[in-house]
Protein backbone atom coordinates (compact mmCIF):
# COMPACT_ATOMS: atom_id res chain seq x y z
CA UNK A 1 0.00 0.00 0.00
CA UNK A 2 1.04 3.48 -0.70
CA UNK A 3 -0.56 5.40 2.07
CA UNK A 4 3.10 7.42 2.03
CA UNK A 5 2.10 9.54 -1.14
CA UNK A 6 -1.08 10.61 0.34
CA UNK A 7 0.29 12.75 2.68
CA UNK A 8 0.07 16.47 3.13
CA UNK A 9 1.92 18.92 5.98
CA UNK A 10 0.33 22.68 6.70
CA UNK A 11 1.27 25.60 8.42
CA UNK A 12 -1.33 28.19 8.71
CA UNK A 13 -2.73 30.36 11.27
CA UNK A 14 -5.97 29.93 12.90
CA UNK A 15 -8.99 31.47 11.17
CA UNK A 16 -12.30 29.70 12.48
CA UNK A 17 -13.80 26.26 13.42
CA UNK A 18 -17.49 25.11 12.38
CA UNK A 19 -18.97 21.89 14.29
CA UNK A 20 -20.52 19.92 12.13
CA UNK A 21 -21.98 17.41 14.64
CA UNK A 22 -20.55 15.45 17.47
CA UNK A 23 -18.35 13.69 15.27
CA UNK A 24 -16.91 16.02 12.69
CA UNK A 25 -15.72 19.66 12.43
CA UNK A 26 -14.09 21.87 9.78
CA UNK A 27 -11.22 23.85 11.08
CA UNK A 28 -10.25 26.62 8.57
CA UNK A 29 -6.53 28.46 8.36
CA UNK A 30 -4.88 30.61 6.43
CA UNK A 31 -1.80 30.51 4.80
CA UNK A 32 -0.28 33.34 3.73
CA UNK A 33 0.97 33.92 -0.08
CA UNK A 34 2.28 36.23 -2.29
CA UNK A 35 -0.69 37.30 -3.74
CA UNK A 36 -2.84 37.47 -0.52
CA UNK A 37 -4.10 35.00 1.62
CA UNK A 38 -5.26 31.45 0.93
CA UNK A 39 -7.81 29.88 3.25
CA UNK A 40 -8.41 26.09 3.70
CA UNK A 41 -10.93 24.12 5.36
CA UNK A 42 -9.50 20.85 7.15
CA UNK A 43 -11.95 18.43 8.12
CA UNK A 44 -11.41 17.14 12.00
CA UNK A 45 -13.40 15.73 15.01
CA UNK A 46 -15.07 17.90 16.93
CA UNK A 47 -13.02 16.75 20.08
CA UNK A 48 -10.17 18.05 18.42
CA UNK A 49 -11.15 21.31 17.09
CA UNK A 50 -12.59 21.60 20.79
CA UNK A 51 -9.09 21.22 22.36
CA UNK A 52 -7.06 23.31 19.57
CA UNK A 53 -9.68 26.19 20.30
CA UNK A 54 -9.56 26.37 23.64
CA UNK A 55 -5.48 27.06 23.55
CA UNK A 56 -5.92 28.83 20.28
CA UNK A 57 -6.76 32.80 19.41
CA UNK A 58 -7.84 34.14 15.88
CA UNK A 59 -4.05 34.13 14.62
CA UNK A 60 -2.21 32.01 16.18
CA UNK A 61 -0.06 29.22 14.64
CA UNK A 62 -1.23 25.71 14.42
CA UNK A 63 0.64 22.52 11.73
CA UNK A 64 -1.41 20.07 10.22
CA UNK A 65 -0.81 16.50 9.28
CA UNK A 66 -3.13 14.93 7.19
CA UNK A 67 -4.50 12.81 4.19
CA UNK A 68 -5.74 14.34 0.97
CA UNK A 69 -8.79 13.33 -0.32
CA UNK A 70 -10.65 14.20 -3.50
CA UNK A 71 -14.41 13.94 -4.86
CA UNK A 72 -16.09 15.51 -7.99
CA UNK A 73 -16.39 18.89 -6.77
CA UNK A 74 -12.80 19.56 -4.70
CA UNK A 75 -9.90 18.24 -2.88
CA UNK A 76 -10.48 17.51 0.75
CA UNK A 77 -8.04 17.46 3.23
CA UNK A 78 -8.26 14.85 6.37
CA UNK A 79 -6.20 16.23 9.74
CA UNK A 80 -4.61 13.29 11.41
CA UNK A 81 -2.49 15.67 13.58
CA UNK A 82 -2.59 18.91 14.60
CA UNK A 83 -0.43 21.21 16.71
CA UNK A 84 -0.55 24.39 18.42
CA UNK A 85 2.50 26.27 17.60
CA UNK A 86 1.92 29.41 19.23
CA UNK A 87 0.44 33.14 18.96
CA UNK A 88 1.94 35.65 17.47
CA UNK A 89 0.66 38.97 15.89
CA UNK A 90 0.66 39.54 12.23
CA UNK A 91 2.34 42.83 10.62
CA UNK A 92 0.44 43.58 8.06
């Protein structure tokens, strides 16, 4: 099996969290890039995106491990992992 290639690593800031139900949640951050920002929803459980928001502020730095997945419409990606790296304000 080649569950290896299938892997993705993010670092983003924290931009929002949506519970979906008890199970699932969509975490959102945002990556900064040359041409502005880029925002991408992660899908999590909601235990999870309960403990990152409890540590985390609009902001602050979180990594992501995950799978990518795909359907017709978009790519999805799958958090595994994720770690709370710390706050620190942005100069825009």
């Amino acid at each position: 099996m080649m569950d290896y290639l299938n892997r993705c690593l993010l670092l983003g800031r924290y931009g929002s969290m949506t519970i979906i139900d008890d199970n699932v949640s969509f975490l959102v951050i945002v990556i900064n890039d040359e041409d502005g920002d880029l925002i991408i929803p992660i899908i999590t459980s909601t235990d999870v995106v309960k403990k990152i928001t409890n540590s985390c502020e609009e902001d602050s730095l979180i990594g992501i491990k995950g799978k990518i997945d795909a359907d017709e419409h978009c790519l999805i990606i799958k958090a595994e992992r994720i770690s709370f790296l710390g706050h620190k304000e942005r100069a825009d």
